[in-house]
Protein backbone atom coordinates (compact mmCIF):
# COMPACT_ATOMS: atom_id res chain seq x y z
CA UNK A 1 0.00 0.00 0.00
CA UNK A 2 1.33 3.82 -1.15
CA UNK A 3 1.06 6.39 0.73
CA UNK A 4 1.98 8.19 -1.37
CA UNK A 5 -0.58 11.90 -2.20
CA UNK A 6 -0.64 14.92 -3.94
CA UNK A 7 -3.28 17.94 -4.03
CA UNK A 8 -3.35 20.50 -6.62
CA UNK A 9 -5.24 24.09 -6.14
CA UNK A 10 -5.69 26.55 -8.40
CA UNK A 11 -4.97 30.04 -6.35
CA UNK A 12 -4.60 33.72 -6.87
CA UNK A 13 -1.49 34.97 -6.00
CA UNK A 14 -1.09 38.09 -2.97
CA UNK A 15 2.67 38.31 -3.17
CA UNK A 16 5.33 36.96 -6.10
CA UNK A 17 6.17 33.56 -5.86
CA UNK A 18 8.69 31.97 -8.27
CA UNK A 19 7.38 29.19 -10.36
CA UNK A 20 9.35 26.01 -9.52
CA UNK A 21 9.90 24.64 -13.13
CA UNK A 22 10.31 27.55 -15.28
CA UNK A 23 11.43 30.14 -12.26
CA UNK A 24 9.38 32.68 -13.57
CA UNK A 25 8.06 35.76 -11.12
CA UNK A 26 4.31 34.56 -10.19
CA UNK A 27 2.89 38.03 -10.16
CA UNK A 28 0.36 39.19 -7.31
CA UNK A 29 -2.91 38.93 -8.65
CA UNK A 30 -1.99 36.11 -11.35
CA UNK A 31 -3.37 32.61 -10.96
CA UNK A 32 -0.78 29.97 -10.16
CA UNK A 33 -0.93 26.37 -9.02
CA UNK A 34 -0.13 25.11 -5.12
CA UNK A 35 0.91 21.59 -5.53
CA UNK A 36 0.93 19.54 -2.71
CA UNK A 37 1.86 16.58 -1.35
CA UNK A 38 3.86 12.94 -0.10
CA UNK A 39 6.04 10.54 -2.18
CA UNK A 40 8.74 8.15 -1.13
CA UNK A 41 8.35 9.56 1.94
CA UNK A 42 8.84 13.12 1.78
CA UNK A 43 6.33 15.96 2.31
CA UNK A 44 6.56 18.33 -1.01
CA UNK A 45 5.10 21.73 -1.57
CA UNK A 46 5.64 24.03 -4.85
CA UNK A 47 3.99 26.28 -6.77
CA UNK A 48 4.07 26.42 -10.69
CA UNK A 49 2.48 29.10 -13.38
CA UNK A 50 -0.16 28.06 -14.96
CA UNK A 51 1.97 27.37 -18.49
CA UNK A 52 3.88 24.89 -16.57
CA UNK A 53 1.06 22.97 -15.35
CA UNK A 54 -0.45 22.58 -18.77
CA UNK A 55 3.03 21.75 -20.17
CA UNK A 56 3.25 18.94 -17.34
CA UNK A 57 -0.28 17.24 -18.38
CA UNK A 58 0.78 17.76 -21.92
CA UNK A 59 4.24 15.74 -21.11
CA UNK A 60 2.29 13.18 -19.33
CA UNK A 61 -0.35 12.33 -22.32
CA UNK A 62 2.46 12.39 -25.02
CA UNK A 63 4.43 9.77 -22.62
CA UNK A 64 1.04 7.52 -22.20
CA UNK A 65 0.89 8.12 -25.60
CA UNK A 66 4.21 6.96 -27.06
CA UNK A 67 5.23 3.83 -24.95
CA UNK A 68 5.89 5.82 -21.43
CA UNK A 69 9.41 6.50 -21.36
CA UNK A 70 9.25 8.76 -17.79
CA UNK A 71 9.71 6.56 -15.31
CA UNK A 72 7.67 5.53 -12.06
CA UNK A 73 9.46 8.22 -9.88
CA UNK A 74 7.48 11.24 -11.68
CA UNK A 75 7.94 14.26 -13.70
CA UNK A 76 10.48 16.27 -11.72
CA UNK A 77 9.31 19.79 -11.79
CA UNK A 78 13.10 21.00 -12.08
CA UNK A 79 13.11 19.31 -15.57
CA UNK A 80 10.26 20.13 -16.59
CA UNK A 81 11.10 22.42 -18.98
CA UNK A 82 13.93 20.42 -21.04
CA UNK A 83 11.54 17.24 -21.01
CA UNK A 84 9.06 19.46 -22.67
CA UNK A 85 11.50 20.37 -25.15
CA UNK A 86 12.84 16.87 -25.48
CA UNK A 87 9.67 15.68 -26.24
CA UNK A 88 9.46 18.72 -29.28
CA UNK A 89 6.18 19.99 -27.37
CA UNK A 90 7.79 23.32 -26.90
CA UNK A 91 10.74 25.76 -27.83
CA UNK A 92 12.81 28.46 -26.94
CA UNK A 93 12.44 31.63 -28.54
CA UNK A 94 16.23 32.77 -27.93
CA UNK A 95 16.38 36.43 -26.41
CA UNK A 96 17.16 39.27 -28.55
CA UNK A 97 20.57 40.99 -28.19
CA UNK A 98 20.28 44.33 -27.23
CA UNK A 99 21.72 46.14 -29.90
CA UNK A 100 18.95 45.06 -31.76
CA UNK A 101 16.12 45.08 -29.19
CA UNK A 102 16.80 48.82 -28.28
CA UNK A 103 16.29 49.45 -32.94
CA UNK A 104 12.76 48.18 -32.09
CA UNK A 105 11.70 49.98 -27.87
């Protein structure tokens, strides 16, 4: 028997928070996600943007999808981002140098 757990809440943010897989600044006011929970053990608590959490149900469907390659431990938030990638669900617009983003403010 697991006892293992996790609770997800959607919930409006009073103060910024950073969002633990892309470390983006959680704005007051914005909705964000409070995750939750126990595995292996351990007592976990993040919160993630709301991209994030639609990136990590995305992940999850294209794994169940295509032969589940994550393994049993879960979707670390930390990697969130690269498996996203890995998987070609998203990209990286690469930042502008400055030189040319001041030719366009």
């Amino acid at each position: 028997m697991s006892d293992s757990f996790q609770s997800k809440n959607i919930v409006k943010a009073r103060s910024p928070h950073s969002c633990e897989c892309c470390r983006r600044t959680i704005n007051p006011c914005e909705h964000y996600i409070n995750i939750a929970g126990k595995w292996d053990g351990d007592f976990y608590a993040v919160k993630t943007c709301m991209g994030c959490d639609s990136l990590m149900d995305l992940i999850w469907q294209f794994d169940a999808d295509h032969g589940g390659w994550l393994s049993d431990d879960g979707l670390p938030f930390h990697e969130v981002i690269e498996i996203g990638e890995e998987f070609g669900l998203i990209c990286r617009i690469p930042d502008r140098p400055a030189c040319i983003a001041a030719r366009f403010a």
